[in-house]
Structures are given as C-alpha cells and as structure tokens.
C-alpha atoms as a PDB file:
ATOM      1  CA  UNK A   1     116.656 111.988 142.140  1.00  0.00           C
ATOM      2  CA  UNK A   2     113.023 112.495 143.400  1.00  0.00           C
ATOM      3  CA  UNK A   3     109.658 111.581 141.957  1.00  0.00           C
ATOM      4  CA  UNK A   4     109.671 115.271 140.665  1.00  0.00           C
ATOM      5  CA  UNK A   5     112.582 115.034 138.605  1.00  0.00           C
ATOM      6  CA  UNK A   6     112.032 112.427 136.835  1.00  0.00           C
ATOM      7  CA  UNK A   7     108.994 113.301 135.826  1.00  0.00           C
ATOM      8  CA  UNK A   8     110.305 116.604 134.216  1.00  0.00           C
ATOM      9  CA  UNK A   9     113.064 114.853 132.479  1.00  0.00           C
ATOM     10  CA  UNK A  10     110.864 112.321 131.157  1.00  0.00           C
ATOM     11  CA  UNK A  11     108.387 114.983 129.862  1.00  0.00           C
ATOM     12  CA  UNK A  12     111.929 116.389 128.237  1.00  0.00           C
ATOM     13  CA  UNK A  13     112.900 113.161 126.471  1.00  0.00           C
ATOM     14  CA  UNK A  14     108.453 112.974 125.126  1.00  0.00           C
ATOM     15  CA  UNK A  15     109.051 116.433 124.034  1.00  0.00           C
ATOM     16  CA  UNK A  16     112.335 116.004 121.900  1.00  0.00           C
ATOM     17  CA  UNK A  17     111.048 112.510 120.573  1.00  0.00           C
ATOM     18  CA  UNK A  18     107.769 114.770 119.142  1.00  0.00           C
ATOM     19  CA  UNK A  19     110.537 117.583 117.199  1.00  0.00           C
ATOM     20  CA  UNK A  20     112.440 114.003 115.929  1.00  0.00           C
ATOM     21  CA  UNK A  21     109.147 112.748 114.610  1.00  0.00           C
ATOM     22  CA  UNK A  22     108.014 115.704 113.161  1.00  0.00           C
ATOM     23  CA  UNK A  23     110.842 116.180 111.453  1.00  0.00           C
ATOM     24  CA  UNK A  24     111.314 112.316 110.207  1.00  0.00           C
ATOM     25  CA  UNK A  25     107.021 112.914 108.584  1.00  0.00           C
ATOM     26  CA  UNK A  26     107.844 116.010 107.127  1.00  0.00           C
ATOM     27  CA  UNK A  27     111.927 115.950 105.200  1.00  0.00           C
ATOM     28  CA  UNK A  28     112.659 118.910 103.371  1.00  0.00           C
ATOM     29  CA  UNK A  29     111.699 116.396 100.443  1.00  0.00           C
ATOM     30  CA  UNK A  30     108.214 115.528 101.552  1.00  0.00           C
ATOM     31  CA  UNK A  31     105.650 116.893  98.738  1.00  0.00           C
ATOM     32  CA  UNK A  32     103.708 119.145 100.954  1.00  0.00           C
ATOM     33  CA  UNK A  33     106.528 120.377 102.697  1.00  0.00           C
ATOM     34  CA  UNK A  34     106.270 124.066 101.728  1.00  0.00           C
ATOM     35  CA  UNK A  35     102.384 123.577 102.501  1.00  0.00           C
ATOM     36  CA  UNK A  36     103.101 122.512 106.178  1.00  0.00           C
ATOM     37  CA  UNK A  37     106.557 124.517 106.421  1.00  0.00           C
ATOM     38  CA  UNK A  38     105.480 127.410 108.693  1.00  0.00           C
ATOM     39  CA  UNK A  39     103.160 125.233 111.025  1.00  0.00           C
ATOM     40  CA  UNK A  40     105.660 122.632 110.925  1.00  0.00           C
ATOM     41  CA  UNK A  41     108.172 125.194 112.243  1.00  0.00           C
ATOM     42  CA  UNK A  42     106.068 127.325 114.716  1.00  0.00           C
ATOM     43  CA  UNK A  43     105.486 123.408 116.594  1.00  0.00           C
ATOM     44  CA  UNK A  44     108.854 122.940 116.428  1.00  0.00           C
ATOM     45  CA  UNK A  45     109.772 126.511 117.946  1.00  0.00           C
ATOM     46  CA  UNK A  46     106.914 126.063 121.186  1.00  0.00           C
ATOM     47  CA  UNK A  47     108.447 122.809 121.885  1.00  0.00           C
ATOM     48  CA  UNK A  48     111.993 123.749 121.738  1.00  0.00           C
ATOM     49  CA  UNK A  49     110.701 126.476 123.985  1.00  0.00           C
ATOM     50  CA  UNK A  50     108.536 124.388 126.111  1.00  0.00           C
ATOM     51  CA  UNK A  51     111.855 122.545 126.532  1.00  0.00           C
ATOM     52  CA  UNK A  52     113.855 125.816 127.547  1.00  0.00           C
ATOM     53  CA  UNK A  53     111.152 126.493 130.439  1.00  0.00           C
ATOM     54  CA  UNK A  54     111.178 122.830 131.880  1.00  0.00           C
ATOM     55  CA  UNK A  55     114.982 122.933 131.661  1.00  0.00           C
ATOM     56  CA  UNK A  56     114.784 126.499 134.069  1.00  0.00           C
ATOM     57  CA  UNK A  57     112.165 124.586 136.132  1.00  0.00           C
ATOM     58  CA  UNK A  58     114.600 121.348 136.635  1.00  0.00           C
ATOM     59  CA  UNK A  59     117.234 123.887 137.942  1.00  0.00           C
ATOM     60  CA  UNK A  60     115.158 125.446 140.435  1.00  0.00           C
ATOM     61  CA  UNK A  61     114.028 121.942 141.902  1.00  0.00           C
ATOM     62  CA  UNK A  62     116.935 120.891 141.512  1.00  0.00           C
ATOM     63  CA  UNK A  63     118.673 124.052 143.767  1.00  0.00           C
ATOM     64  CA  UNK A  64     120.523 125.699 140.805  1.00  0.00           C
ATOM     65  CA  UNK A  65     119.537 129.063 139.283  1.00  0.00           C
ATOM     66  CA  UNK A  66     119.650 130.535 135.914  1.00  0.00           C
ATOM     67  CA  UNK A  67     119.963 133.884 135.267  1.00  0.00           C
ATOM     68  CA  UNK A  68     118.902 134.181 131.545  1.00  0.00           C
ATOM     69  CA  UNK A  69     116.588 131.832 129.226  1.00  0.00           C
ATOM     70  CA  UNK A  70     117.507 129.354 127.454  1.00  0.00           C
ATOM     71  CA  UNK A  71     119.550 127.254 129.939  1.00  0.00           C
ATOM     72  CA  UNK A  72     119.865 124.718 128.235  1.00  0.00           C
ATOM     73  CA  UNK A  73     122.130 122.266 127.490  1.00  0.00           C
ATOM     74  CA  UNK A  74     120.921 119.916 125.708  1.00  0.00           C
ATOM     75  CA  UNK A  75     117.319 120.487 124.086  1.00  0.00           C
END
C-alpha cells in the first residue's frame, strides 16, 4: 500500500470518527436537539458524502473503477 493510500484511508477513518462524535454530543435526547437537528444533519450528509468521493478516489489509485456513486462499502 503506498504513501497515497494510506493517507486517503486515514482521512476516511478522521472523517467517520467526526459523524461518531457528532452524533455521541448531540443524542436524539440532547435538549437542543431539534435546535441543531437540520445543521446537525446537513454535516452529517457532506461527510458521508465526502466519504463516498474519497472511497471513488481510493479505487482509481488503487486501479479499480466504479461506475456509479456511492461505492462504498463501508462509510
């Protein structure tokens, strides 16, 4: 696995470890949860994505292809 590589994965693991703690500050309980509930969810969505598109770019370096977004398998 080259330099390249890892980097992407490790930017991968950073960006699931932000959704986890996002979603450990703000539970469905938390008090300003409806407050924070649509920002909460668009950061969520654009990393998720963000996620998706490194996932496509891994593939390419890597020598694989994907026809379709998301390619993901485990994001």
């Amino acid at each position: 696995m080259d330099d390249d590589t890892q980097e992407l994965i490790a930017i991968q693991q950073e960006l699931s470890g932000i959704s986890e703690r996002l979603r450990k500050i703000f539970p469905s309980t938390h008090p300003q949860f409806d407050n924070v509930f649509e920002d909460v969810g668009a950061a969520s969505y654009y990393i998720r994505e963000a996620g998706y598109r490194l996932e496509s770019v891994l593939m390419t370096v890597q020598g694989d292809s994907c026809d379709f977004t998301p390619c993901v398998t485990k994001f």
